[in-house]
N, C-alpha and C. Protein backbone atom coordinates (compact mmCIF):
# COMPACT_ATOMS: atom_id res chain seq x y z
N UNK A 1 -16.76 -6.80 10.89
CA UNK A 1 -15.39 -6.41 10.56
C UNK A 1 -14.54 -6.37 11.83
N UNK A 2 -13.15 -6.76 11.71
CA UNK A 2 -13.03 -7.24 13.55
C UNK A 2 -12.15 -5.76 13.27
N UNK A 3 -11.80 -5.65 14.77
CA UNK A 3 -11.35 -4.08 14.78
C UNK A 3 -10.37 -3.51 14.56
N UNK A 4 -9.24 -4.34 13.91
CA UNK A 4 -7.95 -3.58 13.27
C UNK A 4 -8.10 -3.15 11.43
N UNK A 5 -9.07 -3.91 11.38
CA UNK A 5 -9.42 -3.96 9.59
C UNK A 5 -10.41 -2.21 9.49
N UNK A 6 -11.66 -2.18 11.06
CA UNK A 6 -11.93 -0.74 11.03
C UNK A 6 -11.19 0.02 10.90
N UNK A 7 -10.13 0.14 11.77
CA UNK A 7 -9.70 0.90 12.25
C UNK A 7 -8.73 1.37 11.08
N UNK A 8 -8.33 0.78 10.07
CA UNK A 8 -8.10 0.98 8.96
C UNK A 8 -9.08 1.81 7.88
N UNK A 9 -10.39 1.48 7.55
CA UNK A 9 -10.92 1.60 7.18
C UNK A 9 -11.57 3.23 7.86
N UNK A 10 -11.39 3.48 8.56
CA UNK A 10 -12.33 4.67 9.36
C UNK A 10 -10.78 5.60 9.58
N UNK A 11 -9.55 5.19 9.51
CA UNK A 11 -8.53 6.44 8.99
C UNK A 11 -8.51 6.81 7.15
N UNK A 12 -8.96 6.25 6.43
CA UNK A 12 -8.79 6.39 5.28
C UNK A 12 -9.94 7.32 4.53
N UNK A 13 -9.50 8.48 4.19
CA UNK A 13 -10.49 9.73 3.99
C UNK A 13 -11.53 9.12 2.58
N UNK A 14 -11.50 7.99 2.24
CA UNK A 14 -12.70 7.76 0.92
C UNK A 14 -12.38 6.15 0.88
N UNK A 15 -13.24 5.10 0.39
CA UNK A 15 -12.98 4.34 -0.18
C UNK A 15 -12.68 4.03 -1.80
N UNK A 16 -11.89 3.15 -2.21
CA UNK A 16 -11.65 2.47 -3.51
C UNK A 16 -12.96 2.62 -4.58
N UNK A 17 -12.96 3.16 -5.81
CA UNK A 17 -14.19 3.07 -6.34
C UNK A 17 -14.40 1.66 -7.16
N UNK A 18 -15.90 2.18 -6.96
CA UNK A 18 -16.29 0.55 -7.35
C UNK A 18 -15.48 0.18 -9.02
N UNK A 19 -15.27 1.04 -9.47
CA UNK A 19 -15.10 0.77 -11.33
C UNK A 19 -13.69 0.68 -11.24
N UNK A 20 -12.72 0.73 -10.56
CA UNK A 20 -11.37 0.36 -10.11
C UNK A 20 -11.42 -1.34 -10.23
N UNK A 21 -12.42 -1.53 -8.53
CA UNK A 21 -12.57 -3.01 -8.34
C UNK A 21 -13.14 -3.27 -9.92
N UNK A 22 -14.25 -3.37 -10.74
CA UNK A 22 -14.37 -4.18 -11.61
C UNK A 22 -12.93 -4.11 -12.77
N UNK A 23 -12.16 -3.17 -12.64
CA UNK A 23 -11.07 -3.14 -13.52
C UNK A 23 -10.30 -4.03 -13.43
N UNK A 24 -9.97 -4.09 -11.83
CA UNK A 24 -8.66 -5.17 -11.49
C UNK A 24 -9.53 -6.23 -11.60
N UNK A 25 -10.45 -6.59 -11.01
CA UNK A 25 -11.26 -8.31 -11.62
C UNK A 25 -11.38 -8.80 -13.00
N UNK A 26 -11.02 -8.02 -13.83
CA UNK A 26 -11.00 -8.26 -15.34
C UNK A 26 -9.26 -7.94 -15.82
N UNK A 27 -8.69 -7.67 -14.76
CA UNK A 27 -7.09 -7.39 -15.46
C UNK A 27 -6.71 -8.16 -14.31
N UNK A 28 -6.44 -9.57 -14.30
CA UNK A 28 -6.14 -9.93 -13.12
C UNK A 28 -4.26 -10.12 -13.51
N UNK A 29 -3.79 -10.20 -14.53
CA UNK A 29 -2.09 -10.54 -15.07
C UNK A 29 -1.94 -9.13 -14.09
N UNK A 30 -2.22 -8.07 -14.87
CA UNK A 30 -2.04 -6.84 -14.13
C UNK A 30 -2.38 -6.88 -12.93
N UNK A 31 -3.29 -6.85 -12.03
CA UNK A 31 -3.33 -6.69 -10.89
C UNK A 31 -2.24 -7.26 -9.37
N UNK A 32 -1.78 -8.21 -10.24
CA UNK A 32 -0.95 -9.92 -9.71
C UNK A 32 0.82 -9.39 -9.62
N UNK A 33 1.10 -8.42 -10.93
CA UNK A 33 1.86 -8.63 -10.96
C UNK A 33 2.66 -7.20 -10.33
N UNK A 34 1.60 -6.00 -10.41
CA UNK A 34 1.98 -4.68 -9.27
C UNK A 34 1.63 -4.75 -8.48
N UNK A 35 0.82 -5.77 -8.20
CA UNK A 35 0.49 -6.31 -6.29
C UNK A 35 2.40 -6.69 -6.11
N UNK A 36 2.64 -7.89 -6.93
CA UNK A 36 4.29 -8.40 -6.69
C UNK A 36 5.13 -7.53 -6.10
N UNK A 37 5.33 -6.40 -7.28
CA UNK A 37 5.84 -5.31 -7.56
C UNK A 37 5.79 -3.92 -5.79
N UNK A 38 4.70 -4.16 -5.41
CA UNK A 38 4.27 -3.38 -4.38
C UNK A 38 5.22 -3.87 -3.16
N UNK A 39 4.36 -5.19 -3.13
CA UNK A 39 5.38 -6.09 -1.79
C UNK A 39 7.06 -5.81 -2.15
N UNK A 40 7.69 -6.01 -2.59
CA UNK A 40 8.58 -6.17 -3.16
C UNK A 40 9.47 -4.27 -2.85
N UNK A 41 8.63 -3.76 -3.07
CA UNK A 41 9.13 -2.01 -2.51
C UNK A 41 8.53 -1.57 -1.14
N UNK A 42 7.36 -2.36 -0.92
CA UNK A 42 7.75 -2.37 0.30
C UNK A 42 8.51 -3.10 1.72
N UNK A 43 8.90 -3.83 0.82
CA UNK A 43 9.91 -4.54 2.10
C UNK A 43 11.46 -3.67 1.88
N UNK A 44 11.26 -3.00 0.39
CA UNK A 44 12.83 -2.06 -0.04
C UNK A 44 12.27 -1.02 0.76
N UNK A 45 11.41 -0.19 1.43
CA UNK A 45 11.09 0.76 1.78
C UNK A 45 11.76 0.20 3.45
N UNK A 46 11.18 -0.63 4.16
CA UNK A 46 11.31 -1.17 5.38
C UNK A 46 13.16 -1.25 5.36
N UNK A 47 13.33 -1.62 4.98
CA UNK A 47 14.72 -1.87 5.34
C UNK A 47 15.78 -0.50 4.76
N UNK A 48 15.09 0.41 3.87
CA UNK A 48 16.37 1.29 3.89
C UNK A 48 16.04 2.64 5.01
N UNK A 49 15.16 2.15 5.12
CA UNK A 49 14.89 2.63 7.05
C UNK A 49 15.54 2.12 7.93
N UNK A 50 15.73 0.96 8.14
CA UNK A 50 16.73 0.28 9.20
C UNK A 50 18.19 0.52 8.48
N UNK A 51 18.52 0.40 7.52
CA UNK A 51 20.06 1.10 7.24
C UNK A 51 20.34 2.41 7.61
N UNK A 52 19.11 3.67 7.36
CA UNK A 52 18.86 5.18 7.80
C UNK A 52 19.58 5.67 8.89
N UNK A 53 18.25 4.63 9.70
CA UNK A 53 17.79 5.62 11.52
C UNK A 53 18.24 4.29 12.18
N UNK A 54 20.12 4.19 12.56
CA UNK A 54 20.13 2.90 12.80
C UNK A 54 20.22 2.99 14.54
N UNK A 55 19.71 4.71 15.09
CA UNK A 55 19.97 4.63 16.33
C UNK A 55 18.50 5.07 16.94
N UNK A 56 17.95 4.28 16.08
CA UNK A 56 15.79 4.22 16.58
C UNK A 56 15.61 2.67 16.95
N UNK A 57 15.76 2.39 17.93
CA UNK A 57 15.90 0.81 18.34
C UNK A 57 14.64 0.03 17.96
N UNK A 58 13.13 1.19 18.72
CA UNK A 58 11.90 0.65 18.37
C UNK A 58 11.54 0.42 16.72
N UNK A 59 12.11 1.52 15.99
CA UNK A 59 11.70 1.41 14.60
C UNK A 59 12.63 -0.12 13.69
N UNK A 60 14.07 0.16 14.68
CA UNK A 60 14.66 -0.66 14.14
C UNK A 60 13.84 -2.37 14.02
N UNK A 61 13.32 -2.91 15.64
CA UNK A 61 13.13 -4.00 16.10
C UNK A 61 11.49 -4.37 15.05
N UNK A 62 10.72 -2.80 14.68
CA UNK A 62 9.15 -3.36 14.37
C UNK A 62 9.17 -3.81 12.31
N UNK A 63 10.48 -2.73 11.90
CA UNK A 63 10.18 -2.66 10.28
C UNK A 63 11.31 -3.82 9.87
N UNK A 64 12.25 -4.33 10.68
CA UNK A 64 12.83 -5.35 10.33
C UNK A 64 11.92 -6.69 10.11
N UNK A 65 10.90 -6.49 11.33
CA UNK A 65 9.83 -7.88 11.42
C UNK A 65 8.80 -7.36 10.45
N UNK A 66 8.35 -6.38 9.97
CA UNK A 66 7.75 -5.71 8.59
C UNK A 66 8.33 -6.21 7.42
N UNK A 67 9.14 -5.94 7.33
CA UNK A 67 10.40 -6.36 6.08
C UNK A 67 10.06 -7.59 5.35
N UNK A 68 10.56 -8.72 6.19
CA UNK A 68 10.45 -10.40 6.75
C UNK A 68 8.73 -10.44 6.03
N UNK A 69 8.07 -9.89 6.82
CA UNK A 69 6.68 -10.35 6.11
C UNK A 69 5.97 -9.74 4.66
N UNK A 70 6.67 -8.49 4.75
CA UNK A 70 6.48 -7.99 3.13
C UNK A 70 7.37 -9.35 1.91
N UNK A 71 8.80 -9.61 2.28
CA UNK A 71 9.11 -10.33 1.47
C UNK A 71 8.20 -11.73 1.48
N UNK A 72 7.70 -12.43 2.83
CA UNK A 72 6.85 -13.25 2.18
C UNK A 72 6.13 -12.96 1.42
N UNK A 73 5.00 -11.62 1.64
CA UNK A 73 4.16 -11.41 1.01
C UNK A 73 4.60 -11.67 -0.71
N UNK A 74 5.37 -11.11 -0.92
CA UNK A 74 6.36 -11.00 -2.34
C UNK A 74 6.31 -12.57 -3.14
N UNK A 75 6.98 -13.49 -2.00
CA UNK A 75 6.84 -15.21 -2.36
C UNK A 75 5.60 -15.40 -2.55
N UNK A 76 4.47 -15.36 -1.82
CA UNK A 76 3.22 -15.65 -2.16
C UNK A 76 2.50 -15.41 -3.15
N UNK A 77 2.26 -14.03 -3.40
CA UNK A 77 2.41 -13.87 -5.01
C UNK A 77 2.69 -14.28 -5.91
N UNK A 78 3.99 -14.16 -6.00
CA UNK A 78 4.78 -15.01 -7.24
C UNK A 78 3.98 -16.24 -7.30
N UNK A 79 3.79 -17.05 -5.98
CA UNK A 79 3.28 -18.48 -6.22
C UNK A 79 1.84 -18.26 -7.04
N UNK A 80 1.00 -17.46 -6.30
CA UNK A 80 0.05 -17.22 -7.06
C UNK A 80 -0.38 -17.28 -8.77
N UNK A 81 0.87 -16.22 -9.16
CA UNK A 81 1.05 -16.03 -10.23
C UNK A 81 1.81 -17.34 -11.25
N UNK A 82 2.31 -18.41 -10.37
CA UNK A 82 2.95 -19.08 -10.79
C UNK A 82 1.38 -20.25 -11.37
N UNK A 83 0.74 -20.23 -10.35
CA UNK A 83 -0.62 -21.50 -10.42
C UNK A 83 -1.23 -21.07 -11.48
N UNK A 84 -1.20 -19.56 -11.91
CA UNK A 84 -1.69 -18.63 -12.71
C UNK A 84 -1.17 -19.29 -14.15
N UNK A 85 0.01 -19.87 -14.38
CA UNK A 85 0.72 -19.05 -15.36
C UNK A 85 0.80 -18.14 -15.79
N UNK A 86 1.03 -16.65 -15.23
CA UNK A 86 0.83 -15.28 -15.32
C UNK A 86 2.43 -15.27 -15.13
N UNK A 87 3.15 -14.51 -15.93
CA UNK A 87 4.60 -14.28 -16.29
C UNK A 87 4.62 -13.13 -15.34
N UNK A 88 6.37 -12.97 -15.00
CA UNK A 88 6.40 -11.75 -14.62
C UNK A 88 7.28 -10.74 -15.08
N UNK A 89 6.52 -9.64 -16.08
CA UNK A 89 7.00 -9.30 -16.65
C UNK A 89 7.32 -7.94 -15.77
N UNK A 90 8.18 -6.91 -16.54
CA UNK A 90 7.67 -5.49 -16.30
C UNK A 90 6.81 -4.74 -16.90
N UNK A 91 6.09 -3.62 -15.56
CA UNK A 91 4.79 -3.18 -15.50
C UNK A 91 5.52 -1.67 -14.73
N UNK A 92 5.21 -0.04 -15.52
CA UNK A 92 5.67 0.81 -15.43
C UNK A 92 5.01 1.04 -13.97
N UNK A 93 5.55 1.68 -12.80
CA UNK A 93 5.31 2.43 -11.73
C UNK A 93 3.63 3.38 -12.16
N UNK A 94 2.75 3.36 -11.23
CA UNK A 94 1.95 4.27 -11.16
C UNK A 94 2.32 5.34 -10.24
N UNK A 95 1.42 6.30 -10.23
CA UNK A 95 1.78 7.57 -9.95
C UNK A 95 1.95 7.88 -8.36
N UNK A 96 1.12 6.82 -7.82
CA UNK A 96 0.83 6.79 -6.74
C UNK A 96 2.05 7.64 -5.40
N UNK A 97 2.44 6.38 -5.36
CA UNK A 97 3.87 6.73 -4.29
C UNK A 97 5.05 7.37 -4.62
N UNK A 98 5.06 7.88 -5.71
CA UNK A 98 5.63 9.15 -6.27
C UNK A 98 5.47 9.94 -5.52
N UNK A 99 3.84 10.63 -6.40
CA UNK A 99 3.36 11.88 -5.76
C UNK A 99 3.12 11.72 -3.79
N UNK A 100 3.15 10.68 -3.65
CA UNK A 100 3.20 10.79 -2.22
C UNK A 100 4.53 11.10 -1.32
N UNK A 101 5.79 10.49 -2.02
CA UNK A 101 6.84 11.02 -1.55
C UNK A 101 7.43 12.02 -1.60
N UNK A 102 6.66 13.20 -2.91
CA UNK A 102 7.06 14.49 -2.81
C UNK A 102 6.17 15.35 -1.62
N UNK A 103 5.67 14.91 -0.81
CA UNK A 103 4.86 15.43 0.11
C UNK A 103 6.54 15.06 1.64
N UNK A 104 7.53 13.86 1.27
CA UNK A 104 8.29 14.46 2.45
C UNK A 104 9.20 15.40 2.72
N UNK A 105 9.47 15.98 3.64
CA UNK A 105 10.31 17.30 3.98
C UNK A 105 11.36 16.86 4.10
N UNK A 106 12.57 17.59 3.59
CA UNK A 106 13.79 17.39 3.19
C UNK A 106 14.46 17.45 4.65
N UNK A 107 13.96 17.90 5.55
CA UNK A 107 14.66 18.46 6.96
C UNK A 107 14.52 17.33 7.84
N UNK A 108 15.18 16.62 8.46
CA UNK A 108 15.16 16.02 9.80
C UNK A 108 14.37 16.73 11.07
N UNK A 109 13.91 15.98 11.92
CA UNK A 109 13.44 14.83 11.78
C UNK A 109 12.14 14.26 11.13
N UNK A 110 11.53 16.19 10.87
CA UNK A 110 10.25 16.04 9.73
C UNK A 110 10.56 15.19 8.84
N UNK A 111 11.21 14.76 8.08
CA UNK A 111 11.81 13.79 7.24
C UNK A 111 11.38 12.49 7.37
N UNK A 112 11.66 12.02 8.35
CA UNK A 112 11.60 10.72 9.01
C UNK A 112 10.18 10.40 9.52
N UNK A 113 9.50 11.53 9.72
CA UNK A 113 7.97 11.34 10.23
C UNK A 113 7.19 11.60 9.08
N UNK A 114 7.17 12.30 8.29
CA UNK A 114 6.53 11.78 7.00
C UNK A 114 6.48 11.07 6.20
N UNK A 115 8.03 10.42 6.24
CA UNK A 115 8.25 9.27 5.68
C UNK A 115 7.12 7.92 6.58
N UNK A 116 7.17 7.75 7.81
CA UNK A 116 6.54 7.36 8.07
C UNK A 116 5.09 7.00 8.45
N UNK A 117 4.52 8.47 8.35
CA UNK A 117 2.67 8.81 7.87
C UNK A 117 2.40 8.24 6.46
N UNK A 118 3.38 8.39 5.43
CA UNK A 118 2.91 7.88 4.18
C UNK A 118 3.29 6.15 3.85
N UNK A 119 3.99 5.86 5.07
CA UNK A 119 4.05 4.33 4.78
C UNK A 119 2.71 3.68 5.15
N UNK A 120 2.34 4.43 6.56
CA UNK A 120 1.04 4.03 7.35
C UNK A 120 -0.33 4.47 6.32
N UNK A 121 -0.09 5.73 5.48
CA UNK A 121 -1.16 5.63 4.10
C UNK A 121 -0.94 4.37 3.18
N UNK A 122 0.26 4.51 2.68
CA UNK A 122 0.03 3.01 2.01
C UNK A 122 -0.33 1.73 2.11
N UNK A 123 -0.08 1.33 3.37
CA UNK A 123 -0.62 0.30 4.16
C UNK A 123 -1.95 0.16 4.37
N UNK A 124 -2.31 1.23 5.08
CA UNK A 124 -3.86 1.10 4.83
C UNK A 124 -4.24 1.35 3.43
N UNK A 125 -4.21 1.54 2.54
CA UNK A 125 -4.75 1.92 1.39
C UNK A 125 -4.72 0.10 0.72
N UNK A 126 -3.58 -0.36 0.92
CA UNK A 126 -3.45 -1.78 0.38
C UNK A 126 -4.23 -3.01 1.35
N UNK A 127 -4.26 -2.22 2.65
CA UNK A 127 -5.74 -3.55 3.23
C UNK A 127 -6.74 -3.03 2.69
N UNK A 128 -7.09 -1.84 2.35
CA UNK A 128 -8.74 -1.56 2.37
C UNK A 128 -8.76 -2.19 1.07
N UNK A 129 -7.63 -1.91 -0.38
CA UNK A 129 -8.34 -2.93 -1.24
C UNK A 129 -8.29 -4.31 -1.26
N UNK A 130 -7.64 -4.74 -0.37
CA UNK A 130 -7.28 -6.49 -0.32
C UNK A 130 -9.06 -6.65 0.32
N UNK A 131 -9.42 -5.88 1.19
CA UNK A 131 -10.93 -6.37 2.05
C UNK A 131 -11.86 -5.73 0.58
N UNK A 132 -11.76 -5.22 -0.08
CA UNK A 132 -12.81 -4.37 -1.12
C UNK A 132 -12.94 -5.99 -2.28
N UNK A 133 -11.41 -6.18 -2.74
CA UNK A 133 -11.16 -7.25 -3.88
C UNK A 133 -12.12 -8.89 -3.42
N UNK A 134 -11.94 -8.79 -2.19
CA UNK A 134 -12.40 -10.09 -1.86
C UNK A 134 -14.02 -10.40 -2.64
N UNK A 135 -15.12 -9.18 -2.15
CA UNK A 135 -16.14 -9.93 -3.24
C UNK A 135 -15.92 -9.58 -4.63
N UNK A 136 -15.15 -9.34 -5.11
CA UNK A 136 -14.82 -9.12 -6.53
C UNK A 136 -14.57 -10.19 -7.76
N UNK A 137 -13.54 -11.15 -6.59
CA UNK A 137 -12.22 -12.03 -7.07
C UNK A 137 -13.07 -13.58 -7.32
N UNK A 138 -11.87 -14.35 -8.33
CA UNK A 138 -12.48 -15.25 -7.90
C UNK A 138 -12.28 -16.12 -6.57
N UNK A 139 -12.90 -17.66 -6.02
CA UNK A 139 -12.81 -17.69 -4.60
C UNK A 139 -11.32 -18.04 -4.48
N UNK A 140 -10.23 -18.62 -5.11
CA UNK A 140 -9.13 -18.54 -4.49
C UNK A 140 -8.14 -17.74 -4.40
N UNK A 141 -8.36 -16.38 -4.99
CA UNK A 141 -7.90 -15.36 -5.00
C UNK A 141 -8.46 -14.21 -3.38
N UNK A 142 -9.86 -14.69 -4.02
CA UNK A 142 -10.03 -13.76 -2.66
C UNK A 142 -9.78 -14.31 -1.24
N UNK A 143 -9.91 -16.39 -1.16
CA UNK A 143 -9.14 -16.38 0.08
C UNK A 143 -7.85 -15.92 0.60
N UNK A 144 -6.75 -15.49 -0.54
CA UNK A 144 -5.40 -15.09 -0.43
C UNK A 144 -5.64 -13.86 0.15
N UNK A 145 -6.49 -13.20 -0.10
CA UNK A 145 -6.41 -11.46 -0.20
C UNK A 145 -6.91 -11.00 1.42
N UNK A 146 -7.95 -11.91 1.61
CA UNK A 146 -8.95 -12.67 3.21
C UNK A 146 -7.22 -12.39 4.47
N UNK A 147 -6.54 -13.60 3.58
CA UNK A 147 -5.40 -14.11 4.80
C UNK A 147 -4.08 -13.17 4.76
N UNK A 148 -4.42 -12.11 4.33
CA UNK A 148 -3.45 -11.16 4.30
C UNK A 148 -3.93 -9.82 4.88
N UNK A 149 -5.41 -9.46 4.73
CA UNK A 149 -5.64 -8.51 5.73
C UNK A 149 -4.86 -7.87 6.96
N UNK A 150 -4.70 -8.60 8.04
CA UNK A 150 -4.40 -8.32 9.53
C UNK A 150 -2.74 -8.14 9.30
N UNK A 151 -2.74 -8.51 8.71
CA UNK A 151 -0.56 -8.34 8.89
C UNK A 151 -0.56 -7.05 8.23
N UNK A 152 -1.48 -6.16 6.81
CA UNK A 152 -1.76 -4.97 6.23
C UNK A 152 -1.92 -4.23 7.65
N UNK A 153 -3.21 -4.69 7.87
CA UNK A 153 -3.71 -3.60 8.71
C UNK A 153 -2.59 -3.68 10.46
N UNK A 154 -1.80 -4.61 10.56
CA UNK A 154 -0.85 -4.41 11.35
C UNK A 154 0.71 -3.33 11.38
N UNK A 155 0.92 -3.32 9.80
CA UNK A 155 1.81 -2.58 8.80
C UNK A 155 1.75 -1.13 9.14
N UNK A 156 -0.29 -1.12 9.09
CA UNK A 156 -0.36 0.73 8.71
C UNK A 156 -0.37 1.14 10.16
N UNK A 157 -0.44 0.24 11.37
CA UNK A 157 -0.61 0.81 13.00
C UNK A 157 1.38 0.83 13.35
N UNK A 158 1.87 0.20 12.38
CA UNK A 158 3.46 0.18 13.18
C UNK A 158 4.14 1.22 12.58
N UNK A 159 4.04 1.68 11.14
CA UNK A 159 4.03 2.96 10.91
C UNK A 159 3.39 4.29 11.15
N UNK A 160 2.47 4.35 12.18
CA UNK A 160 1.47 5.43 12.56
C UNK A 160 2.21 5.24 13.69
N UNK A 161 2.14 4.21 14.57
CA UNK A 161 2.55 4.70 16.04
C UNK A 161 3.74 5.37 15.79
N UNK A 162 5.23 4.75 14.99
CA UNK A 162 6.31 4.97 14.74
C UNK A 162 6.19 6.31 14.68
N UNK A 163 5.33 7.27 13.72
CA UNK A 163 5.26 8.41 13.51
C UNK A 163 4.78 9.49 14.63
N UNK A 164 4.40 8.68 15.86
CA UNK A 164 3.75 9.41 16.75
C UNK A 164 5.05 9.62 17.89
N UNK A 165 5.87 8.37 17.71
CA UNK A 165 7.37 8.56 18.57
C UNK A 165 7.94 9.50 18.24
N UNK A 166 8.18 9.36 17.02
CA UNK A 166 9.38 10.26 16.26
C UNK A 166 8.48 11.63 16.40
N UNK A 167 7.83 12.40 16.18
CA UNK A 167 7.08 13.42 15.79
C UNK A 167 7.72 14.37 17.02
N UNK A 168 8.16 15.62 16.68
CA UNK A 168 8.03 16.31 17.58
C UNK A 168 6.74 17.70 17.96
N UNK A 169 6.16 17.12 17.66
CA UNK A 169 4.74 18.17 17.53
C UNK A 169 3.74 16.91 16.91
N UNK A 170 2.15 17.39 17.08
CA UNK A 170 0.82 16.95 16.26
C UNK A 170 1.49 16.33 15.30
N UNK A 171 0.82 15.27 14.22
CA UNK A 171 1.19 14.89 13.10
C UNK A 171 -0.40 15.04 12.57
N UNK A 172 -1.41 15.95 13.05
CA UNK A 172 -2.32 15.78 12.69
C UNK A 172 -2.73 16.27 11.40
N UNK A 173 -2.13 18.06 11.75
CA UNK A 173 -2.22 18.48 10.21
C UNK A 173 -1.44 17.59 8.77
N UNK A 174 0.34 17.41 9.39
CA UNK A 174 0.73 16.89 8.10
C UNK A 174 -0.40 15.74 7.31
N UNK A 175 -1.18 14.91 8.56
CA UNK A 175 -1.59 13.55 7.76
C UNK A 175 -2.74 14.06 7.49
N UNK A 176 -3.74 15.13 7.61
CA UNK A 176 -4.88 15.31 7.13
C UNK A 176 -4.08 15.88 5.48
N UNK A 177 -3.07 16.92 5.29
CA UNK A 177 -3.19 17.26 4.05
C UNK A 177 -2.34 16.15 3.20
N UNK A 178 -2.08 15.04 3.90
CA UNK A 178 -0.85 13.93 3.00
C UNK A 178 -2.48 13.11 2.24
N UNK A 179 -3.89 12.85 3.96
CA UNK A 179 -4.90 12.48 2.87
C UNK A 179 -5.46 12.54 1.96
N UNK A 180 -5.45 13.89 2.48
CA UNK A 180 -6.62 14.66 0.98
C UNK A 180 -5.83 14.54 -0.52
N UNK A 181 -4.79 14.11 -0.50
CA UNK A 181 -3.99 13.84 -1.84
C UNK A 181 -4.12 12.63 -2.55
N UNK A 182 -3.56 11.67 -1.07
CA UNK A 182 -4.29 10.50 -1.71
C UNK A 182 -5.36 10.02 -1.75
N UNK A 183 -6.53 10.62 -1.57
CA UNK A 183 -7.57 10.51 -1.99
C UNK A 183 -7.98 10.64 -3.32
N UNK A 184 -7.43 11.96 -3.59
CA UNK A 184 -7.40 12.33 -5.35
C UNK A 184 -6.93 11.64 -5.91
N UNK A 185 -5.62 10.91 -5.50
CA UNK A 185 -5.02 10.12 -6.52
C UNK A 185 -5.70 9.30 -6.74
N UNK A 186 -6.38 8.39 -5.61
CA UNK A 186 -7.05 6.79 -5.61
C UNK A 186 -8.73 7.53 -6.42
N UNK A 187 -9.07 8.43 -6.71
CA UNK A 187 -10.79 8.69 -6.95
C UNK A 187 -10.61 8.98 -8.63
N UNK A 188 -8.91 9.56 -8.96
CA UNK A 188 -9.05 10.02 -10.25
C UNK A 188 -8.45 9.13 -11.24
N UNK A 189 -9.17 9.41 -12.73
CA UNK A 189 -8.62 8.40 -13.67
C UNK A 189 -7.13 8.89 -13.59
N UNK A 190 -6.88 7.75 -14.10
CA UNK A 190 -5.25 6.68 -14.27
C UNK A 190 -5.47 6.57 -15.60
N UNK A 191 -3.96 6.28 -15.95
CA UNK A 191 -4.06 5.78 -17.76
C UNK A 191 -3.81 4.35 -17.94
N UNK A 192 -3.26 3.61 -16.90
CA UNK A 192 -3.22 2.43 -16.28
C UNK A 192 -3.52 1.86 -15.45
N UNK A 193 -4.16 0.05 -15.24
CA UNK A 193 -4.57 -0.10 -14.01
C UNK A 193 -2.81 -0.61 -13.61
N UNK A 194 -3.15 -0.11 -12.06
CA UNK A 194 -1.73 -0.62 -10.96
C UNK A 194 -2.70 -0.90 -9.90
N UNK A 195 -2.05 -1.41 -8.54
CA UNK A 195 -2.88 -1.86 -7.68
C UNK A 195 -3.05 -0.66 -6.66
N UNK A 196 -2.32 0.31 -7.09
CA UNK A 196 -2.82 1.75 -6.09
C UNK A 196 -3.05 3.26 -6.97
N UNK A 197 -3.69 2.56 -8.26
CA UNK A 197 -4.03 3.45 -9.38
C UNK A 197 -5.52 4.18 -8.65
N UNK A 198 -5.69 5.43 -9.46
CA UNK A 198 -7.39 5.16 -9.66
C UNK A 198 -7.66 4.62 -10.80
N UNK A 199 -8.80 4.74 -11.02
CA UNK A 199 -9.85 4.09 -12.15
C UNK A 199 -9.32 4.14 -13.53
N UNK A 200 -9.22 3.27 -14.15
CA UNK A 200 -8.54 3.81 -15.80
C UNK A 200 -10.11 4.23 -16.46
N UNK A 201 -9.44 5.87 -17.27
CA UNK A 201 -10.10 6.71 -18.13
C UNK A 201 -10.70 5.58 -19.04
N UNK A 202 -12.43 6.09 -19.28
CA UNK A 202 -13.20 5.06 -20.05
C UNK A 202 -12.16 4.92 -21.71
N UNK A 203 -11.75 5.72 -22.02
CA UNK A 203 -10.88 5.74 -23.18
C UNK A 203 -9.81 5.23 -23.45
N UNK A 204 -9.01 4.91 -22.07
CA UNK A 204 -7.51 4.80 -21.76
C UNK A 204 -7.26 3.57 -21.40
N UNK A 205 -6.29 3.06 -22.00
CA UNK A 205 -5.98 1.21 -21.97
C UNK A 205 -5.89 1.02 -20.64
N UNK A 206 -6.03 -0.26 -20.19
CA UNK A 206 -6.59 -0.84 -18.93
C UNK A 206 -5.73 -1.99 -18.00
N UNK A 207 -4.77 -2.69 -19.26
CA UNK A 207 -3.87 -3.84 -19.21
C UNK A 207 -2.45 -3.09 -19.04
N UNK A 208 -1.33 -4.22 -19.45
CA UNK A 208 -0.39 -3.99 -19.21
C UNK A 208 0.31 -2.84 -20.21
């Protein structure tokens, strides 16, 4: 594993469960199309940061070039989905980055640094399953998922350092208790699969 994909992997308090991965390998319309959906908010996340904090030069210069590659990410997909014939329809929000954004503090500049610990959770959370999906998928899916790794795991280090500028104190406690949340979220049943769901309930529909 070369060492930015660890280094991802060894901040993230649990891995993806296995019955997740066999979910999304059998819901692949679904998986394809809140993967879309993901890229797509996160490049809206990147840039209404650079409209924000327009007098953070470093944040300005790293999430603009973030932005740029989330929206490819976004095109690629689609193409995906296009070879697919997989439509793109709408697919309701999971719970995920919800409950994660009620974890930021309304106060400046705490504001701005939690905002940015939970971008650097999401990021890593979306390489560790792009590296998890790969033996899952089939092979031209998982080469896509392969060639997208390092720009993920580049994502979750430009939002962590960012958070270490801005911070005026440790960010250690906030990001240990921002983990332990999303951990729960990613370990517990979901009533839907999304691509940063947990596991859908053995009872509970699985598709779109």
């Amino acid at each position: 594993m070369k060492p930015d994909i660890q280094a991802v992997m060894d901040f993230l308090p649990c891995q993806t469960p296995d019955r997740w991965l066999e979910q999304a390998a059998s819901n692949l319309p679904t998986l394809l199309i809140d993967h879309a959906n993901c890229e797509k908010k996160a490049a809206g996340t990147a840039l209404s940061l650079l409209y924000k904090y327009v007098d953070r030069p470093e944040l300005l210069t790293r999430l603009s070039k973030l932005a740029r590659e989330e929206l490819r990410h976004f095109e690629q997909v689609l193409q995906v989905m296009k070879d697919r014939n997989i439509e793109y329809v709408y697919v309701s929000s999971s719970r995920y980055a919800g409950r994660l954004r009620q974890l930021v503090d309304n106060v400046e500049p705490q504001r701005l640094v939690d905002t940015l610990l939970i971008g650097a959770i999401v990021e890593a959370r979306s390489c560790e399953r792009f590296w998890r999906l790969i033996d899952v998928l089939p092979d031209d899916l998982a080469a896509f998922y392969e060639q997208l790794l390092a720009s993920e795991a580049r994502h979750f280090q430009h939002y962590l350092d960012l958070a270490h500028v801005y911070a005026t104190d440790s960010v250690d406690k906030r990001l240990k208790a921002m983990l332990t949340v999303e951990a729960d979220l990613i370990q517990a049943s979901d009533s839907a699969l999304r691509f940063h769901s947990g596991p859908v309930g053995v009872s509970e529909a699985e598709t779109l």
